[in-house]
Protein backbone atom coordinates (compact mmCIF):
# COMPACT_ATOMS: atom_id res chain seq x y z
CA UNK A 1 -6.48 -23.57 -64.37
CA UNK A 2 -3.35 -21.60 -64.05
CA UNK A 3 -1.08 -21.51 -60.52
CA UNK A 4 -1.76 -18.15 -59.42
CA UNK A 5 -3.26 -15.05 -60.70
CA UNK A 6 -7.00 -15.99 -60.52
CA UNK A 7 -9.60 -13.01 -61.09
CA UNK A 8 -13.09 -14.21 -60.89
CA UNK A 9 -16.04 -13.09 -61.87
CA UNK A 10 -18.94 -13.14 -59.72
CA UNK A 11 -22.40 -12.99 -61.85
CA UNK A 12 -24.09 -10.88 -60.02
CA UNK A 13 -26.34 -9.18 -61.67
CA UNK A 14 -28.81 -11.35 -63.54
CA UNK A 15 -29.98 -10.77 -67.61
CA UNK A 16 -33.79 -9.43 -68.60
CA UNK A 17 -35.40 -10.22 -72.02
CA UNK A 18 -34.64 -7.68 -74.72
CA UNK A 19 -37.50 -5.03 -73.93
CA UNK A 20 -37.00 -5.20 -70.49
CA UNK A 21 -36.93 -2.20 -68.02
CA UNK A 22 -33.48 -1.73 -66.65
CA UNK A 23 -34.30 -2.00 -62.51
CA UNK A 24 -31.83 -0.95 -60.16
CA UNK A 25 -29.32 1.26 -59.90
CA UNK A 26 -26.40 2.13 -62.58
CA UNK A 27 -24.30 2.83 -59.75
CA UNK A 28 -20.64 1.89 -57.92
CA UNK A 29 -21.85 -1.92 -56.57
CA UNK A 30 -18.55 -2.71 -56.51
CA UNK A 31 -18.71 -5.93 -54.23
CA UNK A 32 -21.26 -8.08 -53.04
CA UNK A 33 -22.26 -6.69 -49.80
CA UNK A 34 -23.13 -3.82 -51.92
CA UNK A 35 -25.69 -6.00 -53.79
CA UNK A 36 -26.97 -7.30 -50.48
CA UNK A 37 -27.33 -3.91 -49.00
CA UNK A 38 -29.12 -3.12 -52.17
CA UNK A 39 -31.44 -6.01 -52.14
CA UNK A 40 -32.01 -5.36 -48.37
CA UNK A 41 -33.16 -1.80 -49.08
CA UNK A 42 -35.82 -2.60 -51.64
CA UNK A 43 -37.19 -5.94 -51.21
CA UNK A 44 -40.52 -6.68 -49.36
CA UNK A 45 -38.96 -7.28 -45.04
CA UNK A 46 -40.83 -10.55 -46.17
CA UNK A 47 -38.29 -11.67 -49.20
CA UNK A 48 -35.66 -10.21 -46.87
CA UNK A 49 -35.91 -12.27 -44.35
CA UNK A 50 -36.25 -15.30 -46.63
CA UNK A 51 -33.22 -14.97 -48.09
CA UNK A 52 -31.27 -13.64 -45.24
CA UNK A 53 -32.55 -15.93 -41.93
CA UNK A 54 -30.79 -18.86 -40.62
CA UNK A 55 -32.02 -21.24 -38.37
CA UNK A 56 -32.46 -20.91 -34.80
CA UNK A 57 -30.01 -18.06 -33.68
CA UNK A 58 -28.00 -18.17 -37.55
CA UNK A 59 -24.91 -19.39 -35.79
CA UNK A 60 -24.13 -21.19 -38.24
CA UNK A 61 -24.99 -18.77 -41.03
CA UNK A 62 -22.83 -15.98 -39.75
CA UNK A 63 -19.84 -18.37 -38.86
CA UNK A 64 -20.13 -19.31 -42.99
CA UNK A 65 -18.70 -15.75 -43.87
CA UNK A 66 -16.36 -15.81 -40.76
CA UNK A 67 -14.81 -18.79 -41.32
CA UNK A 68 -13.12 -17.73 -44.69
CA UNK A 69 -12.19 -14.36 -43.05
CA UNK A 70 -10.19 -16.44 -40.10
CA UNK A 71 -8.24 -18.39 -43.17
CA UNK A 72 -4.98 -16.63 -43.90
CA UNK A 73 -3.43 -17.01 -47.93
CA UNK A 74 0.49 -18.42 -48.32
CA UNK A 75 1.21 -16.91 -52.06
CA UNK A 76 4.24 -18.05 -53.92
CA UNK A 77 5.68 -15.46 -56.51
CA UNK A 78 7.44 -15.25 -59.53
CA UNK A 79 5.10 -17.40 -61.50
CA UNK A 80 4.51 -16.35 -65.44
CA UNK A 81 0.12 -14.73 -64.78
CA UNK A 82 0.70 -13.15 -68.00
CA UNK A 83 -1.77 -15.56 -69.09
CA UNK A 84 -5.01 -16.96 -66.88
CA UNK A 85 -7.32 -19.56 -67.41
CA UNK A 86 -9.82 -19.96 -65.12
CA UNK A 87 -11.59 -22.85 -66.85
CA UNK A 88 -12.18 -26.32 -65.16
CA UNK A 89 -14.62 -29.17 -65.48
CA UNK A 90 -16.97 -30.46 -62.99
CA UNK A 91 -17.95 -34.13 -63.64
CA UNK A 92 -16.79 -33.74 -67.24
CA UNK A 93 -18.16 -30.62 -68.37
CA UNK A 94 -16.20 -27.59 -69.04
CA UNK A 95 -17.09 -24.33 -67.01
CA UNK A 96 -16.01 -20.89 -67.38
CA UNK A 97 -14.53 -20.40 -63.38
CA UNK A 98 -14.93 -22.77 -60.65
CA UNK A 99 -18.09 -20.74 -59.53
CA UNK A 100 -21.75 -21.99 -59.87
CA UNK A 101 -25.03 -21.36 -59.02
CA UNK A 102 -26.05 -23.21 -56.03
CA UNK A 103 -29.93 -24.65 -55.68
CA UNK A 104 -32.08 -21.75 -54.19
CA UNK A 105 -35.65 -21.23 -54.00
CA UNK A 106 -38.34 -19.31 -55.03
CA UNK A 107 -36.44 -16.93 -57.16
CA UNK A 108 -39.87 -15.20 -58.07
CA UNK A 109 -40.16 -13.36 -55.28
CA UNK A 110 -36.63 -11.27 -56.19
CA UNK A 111 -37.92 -11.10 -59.69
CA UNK A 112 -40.76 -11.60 -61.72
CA UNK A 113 -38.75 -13.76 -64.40
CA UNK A 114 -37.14 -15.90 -61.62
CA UNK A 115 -35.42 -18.71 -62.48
CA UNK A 116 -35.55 -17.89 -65.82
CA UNK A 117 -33.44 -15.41 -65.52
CA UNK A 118 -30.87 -16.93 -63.52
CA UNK A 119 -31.05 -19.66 -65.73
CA UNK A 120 -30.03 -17.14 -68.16
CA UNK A 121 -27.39 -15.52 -66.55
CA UNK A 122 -25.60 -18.95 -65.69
CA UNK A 123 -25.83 -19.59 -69.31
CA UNK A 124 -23.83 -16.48 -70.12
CA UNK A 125 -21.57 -16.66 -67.72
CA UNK A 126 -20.53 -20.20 -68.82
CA UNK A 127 -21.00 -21.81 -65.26
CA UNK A 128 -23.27 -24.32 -63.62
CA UNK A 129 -26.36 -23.71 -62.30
CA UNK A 130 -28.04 -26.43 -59.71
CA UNK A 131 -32.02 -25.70 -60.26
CA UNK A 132 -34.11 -26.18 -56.83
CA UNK A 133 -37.28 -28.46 -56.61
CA UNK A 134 -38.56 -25.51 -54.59
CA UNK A 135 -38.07 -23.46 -58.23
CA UNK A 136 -40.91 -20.94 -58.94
CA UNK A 137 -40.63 -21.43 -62.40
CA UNK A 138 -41.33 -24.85 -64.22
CA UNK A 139 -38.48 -26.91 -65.42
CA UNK A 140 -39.48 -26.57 -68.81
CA UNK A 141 -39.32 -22.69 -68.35
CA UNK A 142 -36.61 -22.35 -66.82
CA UNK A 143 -34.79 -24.98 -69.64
CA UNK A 144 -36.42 -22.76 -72.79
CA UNK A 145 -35.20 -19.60 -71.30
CA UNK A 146 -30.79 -20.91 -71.58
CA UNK A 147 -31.11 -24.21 -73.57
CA UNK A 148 -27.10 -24.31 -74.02
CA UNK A 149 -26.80 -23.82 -70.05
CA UNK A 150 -25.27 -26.06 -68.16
CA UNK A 151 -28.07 -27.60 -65.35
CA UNK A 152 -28.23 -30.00 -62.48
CA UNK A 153 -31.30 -30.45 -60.33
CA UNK A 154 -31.20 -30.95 -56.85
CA UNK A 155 -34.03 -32.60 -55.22
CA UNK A 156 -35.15 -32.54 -52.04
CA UNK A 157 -36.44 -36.43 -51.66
CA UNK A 158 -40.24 -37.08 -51.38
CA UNK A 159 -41.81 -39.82 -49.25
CA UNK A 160 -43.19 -40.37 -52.35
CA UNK A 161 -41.33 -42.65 -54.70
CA UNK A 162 -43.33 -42.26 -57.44
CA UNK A 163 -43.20 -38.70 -57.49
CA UNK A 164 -39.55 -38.49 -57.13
CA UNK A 165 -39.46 -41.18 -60.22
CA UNK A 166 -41.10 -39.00 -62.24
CA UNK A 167 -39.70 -35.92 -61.15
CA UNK A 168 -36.07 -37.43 -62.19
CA UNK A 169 -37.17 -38.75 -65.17
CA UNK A 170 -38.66 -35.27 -66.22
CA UNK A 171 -35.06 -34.05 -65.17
CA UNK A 172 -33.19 -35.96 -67.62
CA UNK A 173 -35.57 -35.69 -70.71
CA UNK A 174 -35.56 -32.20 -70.34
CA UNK A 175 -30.86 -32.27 -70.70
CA UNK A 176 -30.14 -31.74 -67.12
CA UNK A 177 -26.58 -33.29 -65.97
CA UNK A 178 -26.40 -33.93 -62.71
CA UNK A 179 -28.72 -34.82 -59.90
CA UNK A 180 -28.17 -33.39 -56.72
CA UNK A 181 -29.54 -35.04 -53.45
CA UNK A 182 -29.99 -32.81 -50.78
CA UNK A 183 -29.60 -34.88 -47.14
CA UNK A 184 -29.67 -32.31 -44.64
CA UNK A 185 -33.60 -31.42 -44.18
CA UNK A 186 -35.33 -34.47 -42.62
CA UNK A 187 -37.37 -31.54 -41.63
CA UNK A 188 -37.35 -27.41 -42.36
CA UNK A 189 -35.23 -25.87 -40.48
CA UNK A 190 -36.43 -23.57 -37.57
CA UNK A 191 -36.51 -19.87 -39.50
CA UNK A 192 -38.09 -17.34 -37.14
CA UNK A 193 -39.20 -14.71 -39.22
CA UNK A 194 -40.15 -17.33 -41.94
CA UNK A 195 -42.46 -18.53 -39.37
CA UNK A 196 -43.61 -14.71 -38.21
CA UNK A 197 -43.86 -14.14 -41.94
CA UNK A 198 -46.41 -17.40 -42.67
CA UNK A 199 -44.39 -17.11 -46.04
CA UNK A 200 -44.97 -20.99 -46.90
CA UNK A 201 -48.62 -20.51 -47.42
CA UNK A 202 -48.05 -18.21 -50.12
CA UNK A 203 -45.37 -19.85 -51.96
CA UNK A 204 -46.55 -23.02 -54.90
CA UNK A 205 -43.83 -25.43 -56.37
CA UNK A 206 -44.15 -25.59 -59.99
CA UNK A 207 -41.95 -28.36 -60.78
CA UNK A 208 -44.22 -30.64 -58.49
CA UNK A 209 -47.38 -29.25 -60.97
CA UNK A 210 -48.69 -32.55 -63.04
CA UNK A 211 -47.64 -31.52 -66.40
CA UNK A 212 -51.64 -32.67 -67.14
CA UNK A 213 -53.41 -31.19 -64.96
CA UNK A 214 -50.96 -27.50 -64.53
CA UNK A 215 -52.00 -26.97 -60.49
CA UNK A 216 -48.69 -26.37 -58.40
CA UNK A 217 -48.46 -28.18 -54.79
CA UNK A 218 -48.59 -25.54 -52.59
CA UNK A 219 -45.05 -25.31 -50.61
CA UNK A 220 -46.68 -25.90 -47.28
CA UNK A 221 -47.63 -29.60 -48.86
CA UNK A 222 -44.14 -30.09 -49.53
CA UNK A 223 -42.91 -29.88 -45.92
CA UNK A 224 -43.39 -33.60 -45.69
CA UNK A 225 -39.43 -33.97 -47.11
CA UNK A 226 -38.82 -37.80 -46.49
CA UNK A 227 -37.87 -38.15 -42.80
CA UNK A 228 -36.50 -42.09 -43.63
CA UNK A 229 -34.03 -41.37 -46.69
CA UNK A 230 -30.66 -43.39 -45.17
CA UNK A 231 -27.82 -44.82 -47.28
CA UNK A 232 -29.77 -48.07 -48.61
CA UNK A 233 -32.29 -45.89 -50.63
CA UNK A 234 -29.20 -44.65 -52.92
CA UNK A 235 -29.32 -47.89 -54.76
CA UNK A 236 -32.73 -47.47 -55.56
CA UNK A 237 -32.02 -43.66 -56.88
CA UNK A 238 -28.89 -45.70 -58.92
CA UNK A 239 -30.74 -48.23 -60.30
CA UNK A 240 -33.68 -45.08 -62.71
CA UNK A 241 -30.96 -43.16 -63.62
CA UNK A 242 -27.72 -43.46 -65.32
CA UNK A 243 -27.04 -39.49 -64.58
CA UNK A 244 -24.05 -38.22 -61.59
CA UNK A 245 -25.25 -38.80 -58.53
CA UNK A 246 -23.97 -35.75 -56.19
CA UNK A 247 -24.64 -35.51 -52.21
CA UNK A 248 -25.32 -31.95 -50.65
CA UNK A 249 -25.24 -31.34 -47.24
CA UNK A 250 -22.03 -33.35 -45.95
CA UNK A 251 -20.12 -32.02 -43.31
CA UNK A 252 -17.76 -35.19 -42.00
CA UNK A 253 -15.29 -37.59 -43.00
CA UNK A 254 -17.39 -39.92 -41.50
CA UNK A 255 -20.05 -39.54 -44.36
CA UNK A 256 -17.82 -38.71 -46.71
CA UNK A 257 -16.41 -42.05 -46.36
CA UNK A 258 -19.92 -43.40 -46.67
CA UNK A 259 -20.61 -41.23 -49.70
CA UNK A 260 -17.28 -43.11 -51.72
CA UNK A 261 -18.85 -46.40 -50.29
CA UNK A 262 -22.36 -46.19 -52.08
CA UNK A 263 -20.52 -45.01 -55.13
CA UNK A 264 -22.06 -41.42 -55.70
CA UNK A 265 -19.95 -39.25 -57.71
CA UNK A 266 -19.66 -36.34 -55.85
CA UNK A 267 -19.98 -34.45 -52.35
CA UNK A 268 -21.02 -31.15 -52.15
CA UNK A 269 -20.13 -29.45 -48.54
CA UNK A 270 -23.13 -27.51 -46.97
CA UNK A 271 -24.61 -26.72 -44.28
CA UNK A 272 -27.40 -25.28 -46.06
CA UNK A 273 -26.53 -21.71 -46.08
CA UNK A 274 -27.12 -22.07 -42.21
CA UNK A 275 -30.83 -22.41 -43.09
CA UNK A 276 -31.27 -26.10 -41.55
CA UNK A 277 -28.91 -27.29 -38.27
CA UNK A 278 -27.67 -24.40 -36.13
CA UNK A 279 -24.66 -24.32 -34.68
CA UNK A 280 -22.73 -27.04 -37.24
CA UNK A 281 -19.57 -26.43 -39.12
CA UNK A 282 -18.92 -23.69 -41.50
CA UNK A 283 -18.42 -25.11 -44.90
CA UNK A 284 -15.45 -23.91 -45.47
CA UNK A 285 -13.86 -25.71 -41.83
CA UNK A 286 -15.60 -29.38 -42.90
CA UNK A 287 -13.79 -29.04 -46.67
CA UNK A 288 -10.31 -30.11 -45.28
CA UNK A 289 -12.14 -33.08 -43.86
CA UNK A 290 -13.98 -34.41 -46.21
CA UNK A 291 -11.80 -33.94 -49.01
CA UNK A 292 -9.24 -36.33 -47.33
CA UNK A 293 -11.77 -38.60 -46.66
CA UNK A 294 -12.31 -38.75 -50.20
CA UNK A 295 -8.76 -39.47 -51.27
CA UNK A 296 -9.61 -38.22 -54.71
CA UNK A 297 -11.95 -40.67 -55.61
CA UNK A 298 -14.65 -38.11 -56.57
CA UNK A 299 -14.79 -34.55 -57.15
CA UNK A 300 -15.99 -32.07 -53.82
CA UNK A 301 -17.45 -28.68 -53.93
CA UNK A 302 -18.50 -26.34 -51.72
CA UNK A 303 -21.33 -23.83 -50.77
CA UNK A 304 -21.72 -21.31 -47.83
CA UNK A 305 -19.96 -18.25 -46.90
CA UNK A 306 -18.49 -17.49 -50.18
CA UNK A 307 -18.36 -13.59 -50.69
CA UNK A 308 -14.92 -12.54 -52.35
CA UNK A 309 -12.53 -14.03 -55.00
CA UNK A 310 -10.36 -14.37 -51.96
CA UNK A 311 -12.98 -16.98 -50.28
CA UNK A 312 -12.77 -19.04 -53.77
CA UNK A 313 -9.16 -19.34 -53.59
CA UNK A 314 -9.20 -20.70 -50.03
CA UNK A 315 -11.76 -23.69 -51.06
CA UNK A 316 -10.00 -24.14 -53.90
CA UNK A 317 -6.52 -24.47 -52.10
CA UNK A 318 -8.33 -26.77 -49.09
CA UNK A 319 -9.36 -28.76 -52.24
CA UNK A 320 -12.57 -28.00 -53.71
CA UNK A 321 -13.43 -28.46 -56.95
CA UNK A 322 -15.87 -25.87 -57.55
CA UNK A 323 -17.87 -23.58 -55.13
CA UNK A 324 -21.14 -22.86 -55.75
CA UNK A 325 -23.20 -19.38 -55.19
CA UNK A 326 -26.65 -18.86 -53.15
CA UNK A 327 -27.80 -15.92 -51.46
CA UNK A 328 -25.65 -13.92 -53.89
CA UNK A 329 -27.41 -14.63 -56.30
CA UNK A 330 -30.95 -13.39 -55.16
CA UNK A 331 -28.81 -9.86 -53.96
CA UNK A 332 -28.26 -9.53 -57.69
CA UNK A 333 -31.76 -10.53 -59.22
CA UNK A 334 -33.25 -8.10 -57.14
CA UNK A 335 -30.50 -5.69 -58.12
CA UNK A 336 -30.74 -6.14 -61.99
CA UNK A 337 -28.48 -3.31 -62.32
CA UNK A 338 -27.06 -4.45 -65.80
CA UNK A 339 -30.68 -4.36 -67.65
CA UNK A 340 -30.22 -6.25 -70.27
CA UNK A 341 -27.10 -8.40 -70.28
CA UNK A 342 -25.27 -10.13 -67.54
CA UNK A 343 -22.64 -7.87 -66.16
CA UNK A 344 -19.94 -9.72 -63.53
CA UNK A 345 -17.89 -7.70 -60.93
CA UNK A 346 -14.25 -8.86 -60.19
CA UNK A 347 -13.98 -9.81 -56.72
């Protein structure tokens, strides 16, 4: 990837099946709080307040966005940009632009297609996309729809052992690279209007279905998330599969260190969106942290708070390897301003 000069292209407006009805507006969305003002104005207050609430008071989800804003850029000139290339690799395969799709849930709700279509638009765009256990579409779906994409799951770990067996070994048949453990929801976070809303009882998990019997565990089933996963139970994810192990939700050197000790092969720094813990670091102040922690053994990315090409640069420059993409996303499914094609907006 080239010194200087970086224009990125945020996907934000997600690809329909030939056929398709162009929804949205062919209009001047120019950046993404466009798209989010757009998505605010027509989804259901329901879907709204899904994607948009943080835990508790969303301390921690505003101070995401602020963060970046409180980060000031040193540029060096007279460099040669006559040329850019903004590909990289993350754990050995090539992307397009250090952006990716981070694991979000329930894309259904945005649009009918869900997942599908992200899984699409990923594909397109040449980029990663980290598929959610709390997916609306099935694996297999979702995988038919961009078979040449680029796909790592994340799972959020089951008290179940069995089921989370399975559930990785389904992962890997089905070409996924990466599996992404998510370590910061012992328990759901505290979302207010979620709870107002009694969303969960509405909402099934098709990648939890039994591929023999086809009924989806209903989400509220799902909220018992292991409560017990510590650092021992990584050798017993090691030992049934041979694919990257990456940790999401890391937010200290302190773990970080831990992470290198247990031999995973990435970090991903979250605070999940400000969806789980109020009132922890922004992303974007833990990076600095944890990638010295690291000391280059393995590769660190980064979600939360990223809203401008601007933002990207900063994690970039505070050493990430890649940042990844979530409430953005569902701002431009519901948008689908592009009808049928992906169209990206320089940020």
């Amino acid at each position: 990837m080239s010194e200087s000069g970086l224009s990125l292209s945020v996907f934000c407006v997600l690809g329909t099946e030939k056929g398709d009805e162009v929804a949205g507006p062919e209009m001047s969305l120019v950046c993404l709080t466009d798209f989010q003002a757009y998505a605010r104005e027509h989804l259901s207050k329901s879907t709204r307040d899904f994607i948009e609430g943080g835990a508790d008071d969303s301390v921690t989800r505003d101070d995401n966005t602020a963060a970046f804003k409180r980060i000031r850029l040193r540029p060096r000139y007279l460099r040669d940009v006559s040329e850019v290339d903004t590909r990289t690799t993350i754990q050995g395969e090539e992307i397009s632009a250090p952006i990716g799709i981070a694991p979000t849930g329930f894309h259904c709700l945005v649009w009918p297609d869900g997942e599908m279509s992200t899984a699409r638009a990923a594909q397109a765009a040449g980029i990663c996309y980290i598929t959610s256990t709390l997916a609306s579409c099935s694996l297999e779906d979702i995988v038919t729809a961009a078979p040449e994409g680029l796909r790592w799951f994340q799972l959020y770990v089951h008290p179940d052992r069995q089921l989370n067996k399975q559930l990785i070994h389904r992962v890997e048949s089905l070409g996924f690279k990466a599996l992404v453990i998510t370590l910061d929801t012992p328990v759901c976070g505290n979302r207010r209007y979620d709870i107002q809303n009694q969303l969960r009882r509405n909402l099934t998990l098709k990648d939890l279905q039994s591929p023999k019997k086809g009924n989806s565990l209903p989400y509220f089933q799902m909220a018992s998330i292991s409560t017990s996963l510590c650092w021992k139970d990584l050798s017993w994810f090691q030992s049934i599969t041979r694919l990257p192990i990456i940790l999401k939700g890391i937010l200290t050197r302190e773990d970080a260190e831990l992470a290198v000790k247990h031999n995973v092969q990435g970090i991903i720094v979250s605070n999940h969106g400000g969806r789980q813990l109020d009132e922890v670091l922004a992303s974007i102040d833990a990076l600095t942290e944890v990638v010295a922690a690291v000391k280059g053994k393995i590769e660190v990315y980064l979600d939360g708070g990223v809203r401008t090409g601007n933002d990207v640069l900063k994690a970039l420059a505070l050493g990430a390897k890649c940042v990844f993409l979530g409430r953005p996303i569902l701002w431009g499914l519901a948008c689908k301003a592009a009808g049928r094609s992906l169209r990206s907006i320089d940020t």
